[in-house]
C-alpha atoms as a PDB file:
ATOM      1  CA  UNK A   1      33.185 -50.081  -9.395  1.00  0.00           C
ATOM      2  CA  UNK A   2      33.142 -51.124  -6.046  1.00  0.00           C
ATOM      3  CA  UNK A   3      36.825 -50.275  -5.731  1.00  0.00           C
ATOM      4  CA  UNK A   4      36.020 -46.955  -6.370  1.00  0.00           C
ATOM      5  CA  UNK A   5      32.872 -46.453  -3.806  1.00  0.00           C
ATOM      6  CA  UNK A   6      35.418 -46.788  -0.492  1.00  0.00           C
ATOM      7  CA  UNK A   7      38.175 -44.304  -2.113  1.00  0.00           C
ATOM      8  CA  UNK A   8      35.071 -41.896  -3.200  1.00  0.00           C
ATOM      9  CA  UNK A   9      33.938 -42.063   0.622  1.00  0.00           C
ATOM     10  CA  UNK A  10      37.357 -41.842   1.781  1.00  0.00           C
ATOM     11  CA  UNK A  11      38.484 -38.669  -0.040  1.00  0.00           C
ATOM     12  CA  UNK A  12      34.565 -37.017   1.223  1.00  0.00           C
ATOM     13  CA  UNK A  13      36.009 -37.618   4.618  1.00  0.00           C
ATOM     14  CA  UNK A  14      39.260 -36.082   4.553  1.00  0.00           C
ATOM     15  CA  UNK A  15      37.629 -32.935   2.562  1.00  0.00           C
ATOM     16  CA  UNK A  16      34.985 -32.458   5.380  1.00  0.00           C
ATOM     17  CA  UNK A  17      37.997 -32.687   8.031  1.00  0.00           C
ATOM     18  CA  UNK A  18      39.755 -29.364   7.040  1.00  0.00           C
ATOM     19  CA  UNK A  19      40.009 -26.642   8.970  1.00  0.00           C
ATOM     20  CA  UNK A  20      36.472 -24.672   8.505  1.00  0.00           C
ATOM     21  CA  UNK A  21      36.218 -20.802   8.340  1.00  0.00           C
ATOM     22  CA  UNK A  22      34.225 -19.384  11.314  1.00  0.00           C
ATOM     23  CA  UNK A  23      31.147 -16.869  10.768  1.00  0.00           C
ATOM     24  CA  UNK A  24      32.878 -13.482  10.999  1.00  0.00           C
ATOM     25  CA  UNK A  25      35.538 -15.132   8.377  1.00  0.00           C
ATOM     26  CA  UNK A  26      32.570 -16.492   5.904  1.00  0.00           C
ATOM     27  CA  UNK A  27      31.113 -13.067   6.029  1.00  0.00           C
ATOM     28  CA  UNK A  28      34.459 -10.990   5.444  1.00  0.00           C
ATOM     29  CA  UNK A  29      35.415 -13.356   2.404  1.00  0.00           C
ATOM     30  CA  UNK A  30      31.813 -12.719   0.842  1.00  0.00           C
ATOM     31  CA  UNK A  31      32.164  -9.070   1.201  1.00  0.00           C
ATOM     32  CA  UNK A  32      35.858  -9.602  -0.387  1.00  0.00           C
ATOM     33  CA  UNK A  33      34.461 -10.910  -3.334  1.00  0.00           C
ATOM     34  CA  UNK A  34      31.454  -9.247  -3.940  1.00  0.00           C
ATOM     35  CA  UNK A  35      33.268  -6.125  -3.401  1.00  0.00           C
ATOM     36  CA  UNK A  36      35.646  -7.506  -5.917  1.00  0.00           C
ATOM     37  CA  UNK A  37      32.899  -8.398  -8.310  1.00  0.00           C
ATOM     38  CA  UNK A  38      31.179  -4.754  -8.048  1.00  0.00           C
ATOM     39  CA  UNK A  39      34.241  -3.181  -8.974  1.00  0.00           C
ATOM     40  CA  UNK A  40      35.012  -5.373 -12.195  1.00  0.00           C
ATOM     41  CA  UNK A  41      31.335  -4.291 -13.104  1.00  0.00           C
ATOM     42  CA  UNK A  42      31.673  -1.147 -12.662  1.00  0.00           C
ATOM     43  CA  UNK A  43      34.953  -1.046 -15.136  1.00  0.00           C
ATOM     44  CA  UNK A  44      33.565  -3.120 -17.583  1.00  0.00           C
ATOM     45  CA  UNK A  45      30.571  -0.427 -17.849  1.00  0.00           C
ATOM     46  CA  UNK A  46      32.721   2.787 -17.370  1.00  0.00           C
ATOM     47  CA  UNK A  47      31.769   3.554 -13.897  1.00  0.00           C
ATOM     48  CA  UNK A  48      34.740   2.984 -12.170  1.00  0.00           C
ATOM     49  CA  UNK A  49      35.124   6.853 -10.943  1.00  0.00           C
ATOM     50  CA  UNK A  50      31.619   6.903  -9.804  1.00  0.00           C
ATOM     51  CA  UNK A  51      30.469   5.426  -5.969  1.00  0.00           C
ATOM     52  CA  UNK A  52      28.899   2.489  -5.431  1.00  0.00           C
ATOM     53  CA  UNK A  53      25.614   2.833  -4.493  1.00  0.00           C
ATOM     54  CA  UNK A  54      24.619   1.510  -0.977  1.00  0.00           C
ATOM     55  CA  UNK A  55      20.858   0.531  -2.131  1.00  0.00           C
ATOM     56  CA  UNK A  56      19.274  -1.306  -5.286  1.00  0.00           C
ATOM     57  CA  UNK A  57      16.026   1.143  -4.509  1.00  0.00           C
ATOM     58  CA  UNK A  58      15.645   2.524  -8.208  1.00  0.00           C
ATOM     59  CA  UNK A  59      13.380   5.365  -6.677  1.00  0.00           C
ATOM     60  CA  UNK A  60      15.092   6.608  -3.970  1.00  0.00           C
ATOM     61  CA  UNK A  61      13.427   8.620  -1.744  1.00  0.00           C
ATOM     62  CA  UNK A  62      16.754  10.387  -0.962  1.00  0.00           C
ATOM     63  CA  UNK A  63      17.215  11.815  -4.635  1.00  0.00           C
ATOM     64  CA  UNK A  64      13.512  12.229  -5.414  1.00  0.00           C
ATOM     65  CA  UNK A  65      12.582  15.406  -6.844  1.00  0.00           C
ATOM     66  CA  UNK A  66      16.245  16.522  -7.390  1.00  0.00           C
ATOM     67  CA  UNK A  67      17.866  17.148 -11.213  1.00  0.00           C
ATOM     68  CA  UNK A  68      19.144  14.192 -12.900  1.00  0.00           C
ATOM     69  CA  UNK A  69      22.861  15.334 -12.533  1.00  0.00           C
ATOM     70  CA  UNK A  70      25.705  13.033 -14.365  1.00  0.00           C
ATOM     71  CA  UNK A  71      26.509  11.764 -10.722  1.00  0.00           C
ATOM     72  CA  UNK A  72      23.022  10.430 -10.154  1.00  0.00           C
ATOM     73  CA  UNK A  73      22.862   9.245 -14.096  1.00  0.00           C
ATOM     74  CA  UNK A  74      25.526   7.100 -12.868  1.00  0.00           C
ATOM     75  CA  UNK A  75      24.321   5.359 -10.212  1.00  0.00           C
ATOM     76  CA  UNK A  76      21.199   4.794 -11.358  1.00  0.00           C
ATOM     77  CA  UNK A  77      22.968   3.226 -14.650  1.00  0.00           C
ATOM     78  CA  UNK A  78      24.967   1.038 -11.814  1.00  0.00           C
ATOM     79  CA  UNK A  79      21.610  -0.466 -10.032  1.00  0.00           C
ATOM     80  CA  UNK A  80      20.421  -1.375 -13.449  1.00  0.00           C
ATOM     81  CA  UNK A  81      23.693  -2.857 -15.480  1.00  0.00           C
ATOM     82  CA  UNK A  82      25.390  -4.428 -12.439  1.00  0.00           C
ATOM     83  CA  UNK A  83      22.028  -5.377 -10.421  1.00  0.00           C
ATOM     84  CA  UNK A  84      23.008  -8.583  -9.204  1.00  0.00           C
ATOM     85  CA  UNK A  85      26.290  -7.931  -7.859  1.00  0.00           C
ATOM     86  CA  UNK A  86      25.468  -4.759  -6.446  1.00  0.00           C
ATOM     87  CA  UNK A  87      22.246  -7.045  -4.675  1.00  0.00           C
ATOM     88  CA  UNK A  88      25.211  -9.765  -3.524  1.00  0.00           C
ATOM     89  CA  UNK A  89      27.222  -6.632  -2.327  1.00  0.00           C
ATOM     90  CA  UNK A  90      24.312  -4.854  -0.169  1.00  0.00           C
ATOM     91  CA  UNK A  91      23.629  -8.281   1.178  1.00  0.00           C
ATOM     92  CA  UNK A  92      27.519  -9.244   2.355  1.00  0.00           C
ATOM     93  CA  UNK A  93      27.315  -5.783   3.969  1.00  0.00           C
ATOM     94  CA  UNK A  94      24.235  -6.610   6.180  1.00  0.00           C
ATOM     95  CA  UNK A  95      25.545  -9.991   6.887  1.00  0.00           C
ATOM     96  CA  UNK A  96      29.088  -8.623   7.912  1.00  0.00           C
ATOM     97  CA  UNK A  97      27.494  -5.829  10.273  1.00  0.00           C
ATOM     98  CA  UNK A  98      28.475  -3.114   7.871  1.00  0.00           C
END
């Protein structure tokens, strides 16, 4: 066992010595993927042809008052089934300067 504690410490090291991703890189590779994971969620519900939304607001004061057309059916069936990657998407966005 105590064999093992310097090769542990060793390999912790050499992992925290690797070339690191700046900011503006961390940001873009979030946005990749929860771009990525939006669109999967939107195919596994069958709302790949429809835009993503670019709020989580279920009562948007931009659509307020106007008839539920198949278009706003849509993205208001997007903020509920894929909530919490269209959440990680909005927030990549505001932390990438979108």
């Amino acid at each position: 066992m105590k064999r093992a504690i310097p090769i542990v410490v060793a390999m912790l090291v050499v992992a925290g010595c690797g070339p690191s991703e700046n900011p503006a890189q961390k940001a873009a590779a979030r946005l990749a993927k929860a771009e990525a994971a939006m669109e999967t969620c939107k195919q596994n519900n069958g709302l790949a042809a429809s835009p993503t939304p670019a709020t989580v607001i279920l009562d948007d004061p931009a659509t307020r008052g106007q008839p539920l057309t198949p278009e706003l059916a849509d993205q208001l069936r997007m903020k509920v089934q894929c909530r919490r990657e269209l959440d990680e998407l909005v927030a990549a966005r505001r932390d990438a300067g979108k």
